[in-house]
Protein backbone atom coordinates (compact mmCIF):
# COMPACT_ATOMS: atom_id res chain seq x y z
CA UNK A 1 121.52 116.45 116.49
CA UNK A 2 122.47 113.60 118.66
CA UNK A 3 121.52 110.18 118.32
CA UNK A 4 117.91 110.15 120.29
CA UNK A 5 116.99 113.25 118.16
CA UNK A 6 118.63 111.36 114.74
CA UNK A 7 116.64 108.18 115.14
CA UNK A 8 113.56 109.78 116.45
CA UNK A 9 113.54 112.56 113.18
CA UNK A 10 114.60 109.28 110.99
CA UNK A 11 111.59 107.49 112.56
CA UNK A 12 108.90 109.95 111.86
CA UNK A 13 110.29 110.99 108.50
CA UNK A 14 110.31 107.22 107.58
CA UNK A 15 106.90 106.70 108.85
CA UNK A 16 105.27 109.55 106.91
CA UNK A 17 107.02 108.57 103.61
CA UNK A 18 106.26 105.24 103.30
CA UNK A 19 102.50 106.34 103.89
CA UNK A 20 102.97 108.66 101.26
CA UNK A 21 105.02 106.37 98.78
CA UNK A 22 102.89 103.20 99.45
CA UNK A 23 99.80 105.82 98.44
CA UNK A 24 101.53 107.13 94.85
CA UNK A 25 102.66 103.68 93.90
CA UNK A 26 99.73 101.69 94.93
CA UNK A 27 96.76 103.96 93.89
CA UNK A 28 97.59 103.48 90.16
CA UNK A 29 94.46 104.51 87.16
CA UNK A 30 93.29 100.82 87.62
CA UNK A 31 92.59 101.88 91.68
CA UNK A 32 91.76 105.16 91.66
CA UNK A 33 88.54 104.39 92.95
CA UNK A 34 90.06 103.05 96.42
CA UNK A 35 92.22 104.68 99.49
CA UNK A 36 95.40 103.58 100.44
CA UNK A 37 93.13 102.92 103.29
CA UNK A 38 90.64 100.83 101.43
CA UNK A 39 94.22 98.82 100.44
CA UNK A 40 95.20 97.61 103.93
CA UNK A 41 91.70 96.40 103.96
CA UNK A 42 91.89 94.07 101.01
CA UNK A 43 95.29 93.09 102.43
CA UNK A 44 93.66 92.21 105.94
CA UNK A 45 90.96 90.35 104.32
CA UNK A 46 93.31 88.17 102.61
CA UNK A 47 93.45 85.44 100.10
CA UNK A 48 91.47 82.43 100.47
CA UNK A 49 88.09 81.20 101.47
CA UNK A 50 86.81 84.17 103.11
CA UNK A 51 87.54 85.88 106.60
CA UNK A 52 84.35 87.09 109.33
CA UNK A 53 84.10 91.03 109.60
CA UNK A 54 85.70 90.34 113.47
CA UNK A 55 89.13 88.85 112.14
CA UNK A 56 89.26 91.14 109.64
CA UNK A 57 88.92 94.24 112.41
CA UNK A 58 91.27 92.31 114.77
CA UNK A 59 94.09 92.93 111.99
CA UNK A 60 93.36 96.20 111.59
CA UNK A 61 93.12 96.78 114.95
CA UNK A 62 89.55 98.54 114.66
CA UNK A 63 86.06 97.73 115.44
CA UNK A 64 83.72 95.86 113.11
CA UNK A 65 81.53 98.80 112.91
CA UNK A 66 84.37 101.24 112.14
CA UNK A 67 85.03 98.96 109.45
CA UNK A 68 81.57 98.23 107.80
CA UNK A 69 81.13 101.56 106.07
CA UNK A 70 84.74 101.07 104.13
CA UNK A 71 83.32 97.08 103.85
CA UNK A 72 80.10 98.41 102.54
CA UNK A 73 82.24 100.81 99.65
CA UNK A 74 84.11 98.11 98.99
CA UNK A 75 81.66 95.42 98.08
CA UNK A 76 79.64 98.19 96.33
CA UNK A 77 83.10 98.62 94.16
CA UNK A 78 83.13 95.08 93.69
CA UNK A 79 86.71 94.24 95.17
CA UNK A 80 85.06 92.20 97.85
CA UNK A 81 82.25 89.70 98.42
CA UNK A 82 80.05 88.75 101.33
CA UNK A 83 78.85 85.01 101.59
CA UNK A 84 76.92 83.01 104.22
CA UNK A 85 79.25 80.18 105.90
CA UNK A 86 78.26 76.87 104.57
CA UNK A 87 78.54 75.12 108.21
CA UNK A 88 76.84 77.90 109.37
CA UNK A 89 74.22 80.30 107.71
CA UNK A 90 74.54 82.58 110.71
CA UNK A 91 78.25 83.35 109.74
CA UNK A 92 78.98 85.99 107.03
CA UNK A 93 82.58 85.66 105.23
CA UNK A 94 84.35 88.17 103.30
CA UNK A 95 86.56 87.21 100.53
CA UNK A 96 88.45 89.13 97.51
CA UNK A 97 87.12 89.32 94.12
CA UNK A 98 89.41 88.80 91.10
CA UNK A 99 89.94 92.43 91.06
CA UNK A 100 90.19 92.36 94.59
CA UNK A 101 92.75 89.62 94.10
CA UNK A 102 94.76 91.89 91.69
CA UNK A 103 94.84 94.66 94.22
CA UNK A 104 95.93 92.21 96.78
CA UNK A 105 98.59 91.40 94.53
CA UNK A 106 99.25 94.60 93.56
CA UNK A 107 100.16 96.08 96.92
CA UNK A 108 102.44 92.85 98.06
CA UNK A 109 104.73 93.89 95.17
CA UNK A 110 105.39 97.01 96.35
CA UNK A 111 105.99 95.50 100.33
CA UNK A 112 108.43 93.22 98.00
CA UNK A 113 109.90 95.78 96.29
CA UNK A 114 110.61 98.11 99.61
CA UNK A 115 111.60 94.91 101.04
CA UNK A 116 114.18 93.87 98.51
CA UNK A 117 115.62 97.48 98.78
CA UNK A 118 116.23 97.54 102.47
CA UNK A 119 117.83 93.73 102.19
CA UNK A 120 120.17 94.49 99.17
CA UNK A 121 121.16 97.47 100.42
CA UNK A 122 122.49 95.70 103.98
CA UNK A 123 125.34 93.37 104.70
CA UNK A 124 125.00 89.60 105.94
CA UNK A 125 126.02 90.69 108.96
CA UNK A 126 123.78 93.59 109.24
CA UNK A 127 120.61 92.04 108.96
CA UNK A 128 119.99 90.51 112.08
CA UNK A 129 120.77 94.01 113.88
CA UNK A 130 118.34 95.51 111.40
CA UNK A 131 115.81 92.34 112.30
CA UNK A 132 116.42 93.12 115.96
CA UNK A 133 115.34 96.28 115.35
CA UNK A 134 112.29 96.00 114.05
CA UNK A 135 111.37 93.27 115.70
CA UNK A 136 111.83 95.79 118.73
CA UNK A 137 109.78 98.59 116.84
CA UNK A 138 106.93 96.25 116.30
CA UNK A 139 106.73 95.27 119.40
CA UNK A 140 105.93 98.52 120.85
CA UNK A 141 103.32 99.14 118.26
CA UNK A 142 101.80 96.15 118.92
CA UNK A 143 101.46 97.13 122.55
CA UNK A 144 101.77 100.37 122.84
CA UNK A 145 97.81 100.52 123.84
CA UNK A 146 97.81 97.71 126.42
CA UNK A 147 100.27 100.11 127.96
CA UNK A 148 99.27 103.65 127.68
């Protein structure tokens, strides 16, 4: 292979393993109930005081309705809560639950633990190429629909 087919096989293998990975490690007994997908949403929704539907969708890059049915499940499961704004009633906040918490917390470890592997496994001197990178690879995710 040469090196556009190398990086472009490394690429898609990587992509499709940490989906898988992040799903075995992450949906443990104590979250079988949830999705890997249901997991990105309690990361997008965050810690703290409580985020609206729309800046919730924003991170995951969806619509508000796409995400109310998974919202809906979720609150139902009781890994998220929905409270009217104080400074304004018309305002509806989202915000973890303890358990919701604990999944929060649950998935960060294993971003720290893939994290930590990548780092340990690289030279001073290699991390900024690695940083460049994915800084580069990000990038084009991030607009890769402005410009298709």
């Amino acid at each position: 292979m040469n090196t556009y087919e190398t990086i472009n096989d490394v690429l898609v293998h990587l992509f499709n393993k940490i989906w898988e990975l992040e799903e075995k490690a992450i949906i443990t007994e104590e979250y079988k109930d949830i999705t890997n997908n249901d997991m990105h949403i309690i990361e997008a929704v965050g810690l703290g005081n409580g985020n609206t539907m729309s800046s919730i969708a924003k991170k995951l890059n969806v619509t508000a309705g796409t995400l109310t049915t998974s919202m809906n499940r979720l609150v139902r499961l009781r890994y998220v809560v929905r409270q009217r704004s104080e400074e304004d009633r018309r305002v509806v906040l989202i915000s973890l639950t303890e358990k919701g918490e604990r999944a929060f917390r649950h998935h960060a470890d294993f971003h720290a633990q893939m994290t930590d592997a990548v780092i340990k496994a690289l030279g001073p001197e290699e991390l900024p190429v690695l940083l460049k990178m994915l800084s580069s690879l990000s990038k084009f995710f991030r607009n890769y629909h402005e410009n298709s």
